[in-house]
Every structure is written in structure tokens, then in C-alpha cells.
Protein backbone atom coordinates (compact mmCIF):
# COMPACT_ATOMS: atom_id res chain seq x y z
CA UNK A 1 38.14 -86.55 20.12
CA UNK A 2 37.93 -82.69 19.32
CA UNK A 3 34.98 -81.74 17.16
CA UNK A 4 35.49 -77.83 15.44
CA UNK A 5 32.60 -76.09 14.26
CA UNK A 6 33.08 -75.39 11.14
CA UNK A 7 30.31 -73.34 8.93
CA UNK A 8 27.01 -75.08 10.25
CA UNK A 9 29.20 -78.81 10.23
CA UNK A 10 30.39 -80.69 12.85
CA UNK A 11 34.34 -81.88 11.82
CA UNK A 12 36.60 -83.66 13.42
CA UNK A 13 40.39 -82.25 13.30
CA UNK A 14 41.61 -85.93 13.83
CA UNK A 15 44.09 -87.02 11.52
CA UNK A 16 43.10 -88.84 8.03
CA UNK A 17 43.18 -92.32 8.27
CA UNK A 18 42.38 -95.05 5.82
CA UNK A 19 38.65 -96.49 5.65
CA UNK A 20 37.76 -99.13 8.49
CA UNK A 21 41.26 -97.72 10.26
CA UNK A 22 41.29 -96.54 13.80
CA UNK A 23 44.23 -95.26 15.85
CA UNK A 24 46.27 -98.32 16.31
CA UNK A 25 45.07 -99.92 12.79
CA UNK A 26 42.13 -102.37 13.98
CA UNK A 27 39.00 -102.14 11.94
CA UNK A 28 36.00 -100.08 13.08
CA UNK A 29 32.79 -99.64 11.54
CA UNK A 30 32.61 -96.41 9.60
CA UNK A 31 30.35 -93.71 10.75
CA UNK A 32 29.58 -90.27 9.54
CA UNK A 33 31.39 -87.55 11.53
CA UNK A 34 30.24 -84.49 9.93
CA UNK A 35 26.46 -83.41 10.68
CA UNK A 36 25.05 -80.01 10.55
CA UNK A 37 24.67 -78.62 13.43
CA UNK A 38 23.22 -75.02 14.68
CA UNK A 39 23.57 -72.60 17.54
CA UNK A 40 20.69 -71.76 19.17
CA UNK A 41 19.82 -68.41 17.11
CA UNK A 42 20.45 -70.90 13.95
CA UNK A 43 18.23 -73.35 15.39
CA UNK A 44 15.33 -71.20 16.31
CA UNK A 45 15.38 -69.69 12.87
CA UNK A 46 15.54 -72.88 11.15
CA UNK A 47 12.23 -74.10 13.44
CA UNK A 48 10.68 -70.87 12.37
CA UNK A 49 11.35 -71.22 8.20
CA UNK A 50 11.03 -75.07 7.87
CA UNK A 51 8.44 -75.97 10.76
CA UNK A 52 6.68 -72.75 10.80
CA UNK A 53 7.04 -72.95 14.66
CA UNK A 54 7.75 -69.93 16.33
CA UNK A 55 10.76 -70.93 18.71
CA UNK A 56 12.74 -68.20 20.40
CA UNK A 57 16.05 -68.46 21.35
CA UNK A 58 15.52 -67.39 25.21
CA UNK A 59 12.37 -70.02 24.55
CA UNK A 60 15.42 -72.64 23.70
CA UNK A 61 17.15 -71.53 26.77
CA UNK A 62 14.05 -72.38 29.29
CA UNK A 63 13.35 -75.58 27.54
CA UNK A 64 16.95 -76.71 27.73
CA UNK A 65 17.31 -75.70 31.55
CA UNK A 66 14.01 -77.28 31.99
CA UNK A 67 14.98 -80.33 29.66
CA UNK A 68 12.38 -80.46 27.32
CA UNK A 69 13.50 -78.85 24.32
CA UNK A 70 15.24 -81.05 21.55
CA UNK A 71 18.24 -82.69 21.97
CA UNK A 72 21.73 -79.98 22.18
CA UNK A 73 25.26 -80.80 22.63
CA UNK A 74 28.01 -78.72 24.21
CA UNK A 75 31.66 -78.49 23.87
CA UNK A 76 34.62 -77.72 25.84
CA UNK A 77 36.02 -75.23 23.78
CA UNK A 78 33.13 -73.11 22.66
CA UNK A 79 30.90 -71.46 24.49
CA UNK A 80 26.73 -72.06 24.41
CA UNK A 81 24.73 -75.29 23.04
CA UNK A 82 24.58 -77.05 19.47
CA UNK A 83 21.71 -78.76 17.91
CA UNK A 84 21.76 -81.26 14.85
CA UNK A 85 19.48 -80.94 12.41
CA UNK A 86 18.01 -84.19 12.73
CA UNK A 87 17.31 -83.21 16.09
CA UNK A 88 15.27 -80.76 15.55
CA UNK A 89 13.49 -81.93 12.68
CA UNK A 90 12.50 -85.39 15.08
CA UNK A 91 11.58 -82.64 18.09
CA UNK A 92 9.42 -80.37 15.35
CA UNK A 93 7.66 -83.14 13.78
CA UNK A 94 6.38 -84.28 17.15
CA UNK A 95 5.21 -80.78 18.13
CA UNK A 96 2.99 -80.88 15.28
CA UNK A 97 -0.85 -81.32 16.05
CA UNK A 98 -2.25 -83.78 13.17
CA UNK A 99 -4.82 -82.59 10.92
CA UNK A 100 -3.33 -78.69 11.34
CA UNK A 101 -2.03 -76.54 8.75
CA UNK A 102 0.11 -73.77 10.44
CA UNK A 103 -0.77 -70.60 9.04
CA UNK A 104 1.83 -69.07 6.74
């Protein structure tokens, strides 16, 4: 399946189909398809303004070659990596030391 990105969403540019419908007509369970996702420039500014954590992007780089960043996805047809904002609010909230403010 081809996912476009679309606007800070993830879409898919399958065809419509009706509820509980897959390609040959057999019932599947119904998931969301469209999340919002960010590149990493998106996602270290979104780190910076929600979390207050000072991520840079070359920062996202190292951690992803080094796998220790948050989750990213990649695609075939575009070029660099994709986070979900879940994602990064699950990796930001267990950066977080308890008991400290960060400073705004």
C-alpha cells in the first residue's frame, strides 16, 4: 500500500471502499490510516515547543543511525525519515526526569 504525505498526515491513495471492506470484499477490522506525521525539522521543532526539549535535527540524525531516538518511518518514494506524533510524544515523555520543571 502507498502512503502520500500529505500536509503533516499520513494518507493512503488506495481506492474508497465501504466500511469493514477489503480488496476482494472480506471483512477486516477498521483501523485509522491517517496519523500526523513530521519530518525531522518538524519533529525537532515540535520536541522543542511542546516538550521544551531541545532536539536538533542533525541530533535526530545521530540518534536514528545510532537507534536510539524515537521511532521514524521511511518511504520508497520520498526521500529522509517520518515520525508520528505519538511517537514522539511516548519518546519525550520518557526523557523527562520526574520532579523537574524545564525552564521556559
Amino acid at each position: 500500500m502507498y502512503y502520500g504525505f500529505c500536509r503533516g498526515a499520513l494518507h493512503s491513495s488506495m481506492p474508497e471502499r465501504s466500511a469493514g471492506q477489503s480488496e476482494m470484499g472480506a471483512p477486516v477490522a477498521q483501523a485509522s490510516v491517517e496519523q500526523e506525521i513530521f519530518t525531522r525539522k518538524e519533529a525537532s521543532e515540535y520536541l522543542r515547543k511542546k516538550w521544551k526539549q531541545r532536539v536538533s535535527v542533525q541530533t535526530l540524525n545521530g540518534y536514528a543511525t545510532a537507534g536510539k531516538g524515537p521511532p521514524y518511518r521511511t518511504t520508497n518514494t520520498m526521500s529522509g525519515a517520518f515520525y508520528t506524533k505519538t511517537d514522539l510524544d511516548t519518546w519525550a515523555a520518557g526523557r523527562l526526569i520526574p520532579g523537574k520543571v524545564a525552564a521556559a
